[in-house]
C-alpha atoms as a PDB file:
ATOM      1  CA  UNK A   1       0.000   0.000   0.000  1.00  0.00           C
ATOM      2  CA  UNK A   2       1.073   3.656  -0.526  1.00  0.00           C
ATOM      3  CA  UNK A   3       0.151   6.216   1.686  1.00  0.00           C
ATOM      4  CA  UNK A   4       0.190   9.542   0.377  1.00  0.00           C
ATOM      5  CA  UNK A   5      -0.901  13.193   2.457  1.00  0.00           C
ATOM      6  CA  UNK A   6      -2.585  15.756   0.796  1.00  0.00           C
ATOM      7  CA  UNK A   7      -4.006  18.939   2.605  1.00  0.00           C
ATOM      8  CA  UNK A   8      -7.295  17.773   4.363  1.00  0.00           C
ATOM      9  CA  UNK A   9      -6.923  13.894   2.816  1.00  0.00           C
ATOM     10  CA  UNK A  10      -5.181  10.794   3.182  1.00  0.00           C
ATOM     11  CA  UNK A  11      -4.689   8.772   0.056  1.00  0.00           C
ATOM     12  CA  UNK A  12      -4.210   4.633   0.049  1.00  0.00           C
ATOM     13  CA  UNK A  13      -3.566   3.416  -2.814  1.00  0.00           C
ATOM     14  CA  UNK A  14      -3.917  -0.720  -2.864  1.00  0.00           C
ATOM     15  CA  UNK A  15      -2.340  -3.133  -5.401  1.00  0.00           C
ATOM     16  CA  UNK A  16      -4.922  -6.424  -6.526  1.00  0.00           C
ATOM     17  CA  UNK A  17      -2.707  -8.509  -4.348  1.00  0.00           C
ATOM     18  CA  UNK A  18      -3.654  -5.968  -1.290  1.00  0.00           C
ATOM     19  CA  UNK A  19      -7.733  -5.668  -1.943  1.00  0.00           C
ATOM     20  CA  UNK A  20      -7.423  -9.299  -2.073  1.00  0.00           C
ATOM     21  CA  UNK A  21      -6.044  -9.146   1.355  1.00  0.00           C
ATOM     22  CA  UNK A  22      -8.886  -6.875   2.777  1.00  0.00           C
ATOM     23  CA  UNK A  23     -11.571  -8.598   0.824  1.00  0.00           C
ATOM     24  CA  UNK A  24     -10.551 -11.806   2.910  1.00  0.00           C
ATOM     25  CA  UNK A  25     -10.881 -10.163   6.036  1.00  0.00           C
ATOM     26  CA  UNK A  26      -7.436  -9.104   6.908  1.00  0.00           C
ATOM     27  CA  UNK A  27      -5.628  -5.793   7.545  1.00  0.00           C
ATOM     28  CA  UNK A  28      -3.194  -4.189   5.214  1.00  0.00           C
ATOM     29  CA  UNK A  29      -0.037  -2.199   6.684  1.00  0.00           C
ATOM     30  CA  UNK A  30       2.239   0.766   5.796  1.00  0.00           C
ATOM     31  CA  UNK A  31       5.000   0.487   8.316  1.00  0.00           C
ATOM     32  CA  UNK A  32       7.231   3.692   8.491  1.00  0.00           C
ATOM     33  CA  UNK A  33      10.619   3.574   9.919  1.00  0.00           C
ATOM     34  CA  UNK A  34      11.772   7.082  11.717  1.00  0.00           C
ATOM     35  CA  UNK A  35      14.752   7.621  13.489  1.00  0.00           C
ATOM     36  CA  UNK A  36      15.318   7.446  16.898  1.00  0.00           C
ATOM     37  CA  UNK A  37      13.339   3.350  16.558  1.00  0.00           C
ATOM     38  CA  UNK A  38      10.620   4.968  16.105  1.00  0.00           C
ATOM     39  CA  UNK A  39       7.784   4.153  13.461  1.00  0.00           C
ATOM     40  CA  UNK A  40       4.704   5.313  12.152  1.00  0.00           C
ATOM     41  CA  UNK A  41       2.225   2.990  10.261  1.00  0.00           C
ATOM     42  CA  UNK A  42      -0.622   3.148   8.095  1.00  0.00           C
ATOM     43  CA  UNK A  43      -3.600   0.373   8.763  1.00  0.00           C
ATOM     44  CA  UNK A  44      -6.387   0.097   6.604  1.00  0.00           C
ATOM     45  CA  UNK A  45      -9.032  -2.889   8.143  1.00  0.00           C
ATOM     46  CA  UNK A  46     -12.523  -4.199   6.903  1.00  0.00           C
ATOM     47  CA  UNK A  47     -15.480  -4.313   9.089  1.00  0.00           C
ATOM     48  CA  UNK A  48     -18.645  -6.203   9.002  1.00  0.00           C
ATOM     49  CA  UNK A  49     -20.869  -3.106  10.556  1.00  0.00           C
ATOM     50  CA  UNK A  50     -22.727  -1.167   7.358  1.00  0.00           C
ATOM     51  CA  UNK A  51     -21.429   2.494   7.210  1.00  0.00           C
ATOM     52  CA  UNK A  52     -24.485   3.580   8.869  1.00  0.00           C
ATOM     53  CA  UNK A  53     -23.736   1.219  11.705  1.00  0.00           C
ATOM     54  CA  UNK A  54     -20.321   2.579  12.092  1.00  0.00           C
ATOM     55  CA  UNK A  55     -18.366   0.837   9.910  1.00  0.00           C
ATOM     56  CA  UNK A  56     -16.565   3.665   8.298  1.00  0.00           C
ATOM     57  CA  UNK A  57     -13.777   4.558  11.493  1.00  0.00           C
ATOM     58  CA  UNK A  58     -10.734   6.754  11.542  1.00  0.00           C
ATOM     59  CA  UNK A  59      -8.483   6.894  14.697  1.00  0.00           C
ATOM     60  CA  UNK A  60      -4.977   8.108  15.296  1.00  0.00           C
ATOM     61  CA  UNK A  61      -2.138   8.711  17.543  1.00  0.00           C
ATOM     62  CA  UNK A  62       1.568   9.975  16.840  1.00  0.00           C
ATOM     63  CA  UNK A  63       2.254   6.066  16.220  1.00  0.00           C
ATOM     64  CA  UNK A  64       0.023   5.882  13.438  1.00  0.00           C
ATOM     65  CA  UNK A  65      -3.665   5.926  11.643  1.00  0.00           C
ATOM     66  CA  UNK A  66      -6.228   3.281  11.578  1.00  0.00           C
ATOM     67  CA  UNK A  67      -8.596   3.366   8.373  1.00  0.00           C
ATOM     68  CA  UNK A  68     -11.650   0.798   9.178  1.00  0.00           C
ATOM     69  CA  UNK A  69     -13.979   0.913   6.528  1.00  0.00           C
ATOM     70  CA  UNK A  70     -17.822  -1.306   5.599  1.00  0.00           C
ATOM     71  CA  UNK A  71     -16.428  -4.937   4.109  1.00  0.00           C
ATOM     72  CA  UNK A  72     -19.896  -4.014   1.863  1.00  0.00           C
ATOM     73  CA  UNK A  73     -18.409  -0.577   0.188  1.00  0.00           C
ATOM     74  CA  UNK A  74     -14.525  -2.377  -0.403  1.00  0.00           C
ATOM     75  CA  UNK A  75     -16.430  -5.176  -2.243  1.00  0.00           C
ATOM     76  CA  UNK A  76     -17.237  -2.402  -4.704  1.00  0.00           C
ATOM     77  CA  UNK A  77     -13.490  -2.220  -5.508  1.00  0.00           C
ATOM     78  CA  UNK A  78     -11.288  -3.959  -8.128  1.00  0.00           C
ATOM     79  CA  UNK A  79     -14.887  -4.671 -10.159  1.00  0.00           C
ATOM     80  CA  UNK A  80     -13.411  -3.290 -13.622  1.00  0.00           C
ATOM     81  CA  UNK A  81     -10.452  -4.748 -15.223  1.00  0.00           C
ATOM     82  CA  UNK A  82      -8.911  -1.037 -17.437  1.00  0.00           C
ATOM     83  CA  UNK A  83     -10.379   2.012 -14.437  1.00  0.00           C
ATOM     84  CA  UNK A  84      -8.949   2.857 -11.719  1.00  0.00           C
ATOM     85  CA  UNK A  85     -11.403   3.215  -8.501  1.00  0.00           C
ATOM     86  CA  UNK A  86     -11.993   4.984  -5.465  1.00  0.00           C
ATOM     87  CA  UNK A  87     -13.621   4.563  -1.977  1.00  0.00           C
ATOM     88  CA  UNK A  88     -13.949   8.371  -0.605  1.00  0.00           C
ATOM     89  CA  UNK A  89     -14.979   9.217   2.935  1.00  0.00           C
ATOM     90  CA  UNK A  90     -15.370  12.459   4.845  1.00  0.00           C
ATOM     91  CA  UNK A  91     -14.554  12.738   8.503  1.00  0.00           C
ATOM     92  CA  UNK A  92     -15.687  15.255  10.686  1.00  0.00           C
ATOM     93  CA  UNK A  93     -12.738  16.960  12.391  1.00  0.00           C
ATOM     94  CA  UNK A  94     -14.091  20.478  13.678  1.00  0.00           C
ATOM     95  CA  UNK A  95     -16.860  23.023  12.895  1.00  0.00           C
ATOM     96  CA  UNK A  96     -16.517  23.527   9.040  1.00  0.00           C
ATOM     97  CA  UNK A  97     -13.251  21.287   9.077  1.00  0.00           C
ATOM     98  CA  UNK A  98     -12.796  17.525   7.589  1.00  0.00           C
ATOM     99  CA  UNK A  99     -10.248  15.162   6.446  1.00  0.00           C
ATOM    100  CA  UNK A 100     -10.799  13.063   3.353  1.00  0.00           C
ATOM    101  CA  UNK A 101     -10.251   9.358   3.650  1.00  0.00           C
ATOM    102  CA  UNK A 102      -9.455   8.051  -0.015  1.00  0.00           C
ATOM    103  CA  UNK A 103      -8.760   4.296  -0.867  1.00  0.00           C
ATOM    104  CA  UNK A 104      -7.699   3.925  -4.747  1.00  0.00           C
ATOM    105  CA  UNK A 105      -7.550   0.883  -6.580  1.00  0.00           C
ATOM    106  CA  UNK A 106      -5.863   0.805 -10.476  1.00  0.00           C
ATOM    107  CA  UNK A 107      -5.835  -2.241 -12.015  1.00  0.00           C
ATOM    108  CA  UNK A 108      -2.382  -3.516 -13.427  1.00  0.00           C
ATOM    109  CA  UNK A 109      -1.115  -2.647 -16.545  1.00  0.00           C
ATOM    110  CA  UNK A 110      -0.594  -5.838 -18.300  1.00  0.00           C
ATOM    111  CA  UNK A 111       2.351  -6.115 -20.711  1.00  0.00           C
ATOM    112  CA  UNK A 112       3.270  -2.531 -20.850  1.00  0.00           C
ATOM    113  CA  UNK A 113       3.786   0.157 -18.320  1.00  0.00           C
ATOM    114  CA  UNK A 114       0.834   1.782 -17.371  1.00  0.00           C
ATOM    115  CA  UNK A 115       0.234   5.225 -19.008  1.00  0.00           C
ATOM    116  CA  UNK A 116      -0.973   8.012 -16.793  1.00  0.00           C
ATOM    117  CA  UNK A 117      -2.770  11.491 -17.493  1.00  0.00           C
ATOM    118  CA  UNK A 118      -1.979  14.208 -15.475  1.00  0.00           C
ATOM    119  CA  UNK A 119      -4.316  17.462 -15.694  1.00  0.00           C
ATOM    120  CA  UNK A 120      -2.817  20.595 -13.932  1.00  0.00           C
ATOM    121  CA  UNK A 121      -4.955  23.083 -13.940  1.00  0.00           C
ATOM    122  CA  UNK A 122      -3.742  26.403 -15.135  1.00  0.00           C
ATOM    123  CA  UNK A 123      -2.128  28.563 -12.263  1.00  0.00           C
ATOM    124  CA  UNK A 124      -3.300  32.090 -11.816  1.00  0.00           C
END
């Protein structure tokens, strides 16, 4: 998995081999080694509850963040063989403040490398 910080969001973006891993039941990792043996880490879980029974859950500390998210919504994922795919969650932080949970899933390229688009929009 790779764990990416943007702003108000936290991007995961999961291989086949790692929705695979979730869709069984299992957690995926990022572990993060810092100096001083320290580490941070990354952990993205399934749950069984439906999002409106709480299945969508983000908790932190300075070790780390914990991503759990509805077993029902990741099934969703890894459906097409050529798109890529998203799971997208808001999180209350504050009044008028969130963070942005995303998981993305992009199929493999097969046979050649994988050709990507980037848009930038104009600056000014």
């Amino acid at each position: 998995m790779d764990v990416r910080f943007s702003g108000q969001a936290l991007y995961c973006h999961l291989s086949r081999a790692e929705l695979a891993h979730l869709a069984s039941g299992r957690s995926v990792d990022l572990h993060v080694a810092l100096p001083r043996n320290h580490a941070f880490r990354v952990s993205v879980r399934p749950s069984i509850l439906a999002a409106d029974r709480g299945g969508w859950q983000l908790d932190s500390d300075p070790t780390g963040i914990w991503v759990t998210l509805p077993r029902a919504e990741l099934e969703q994922l890894g459906q097409t063989a050529s798109f890529a795919e998203r799971l997208v969650h808001d999180f209350p932080l504050a009044e008028n403040q969130q963070v942005q949970v995303i998981l993305e899933f992009a199929p493999e390229a097969e046979g050649e490398a994988r050709t990507v688009l980037e848009i930038t929009p104009p600056s000014g």
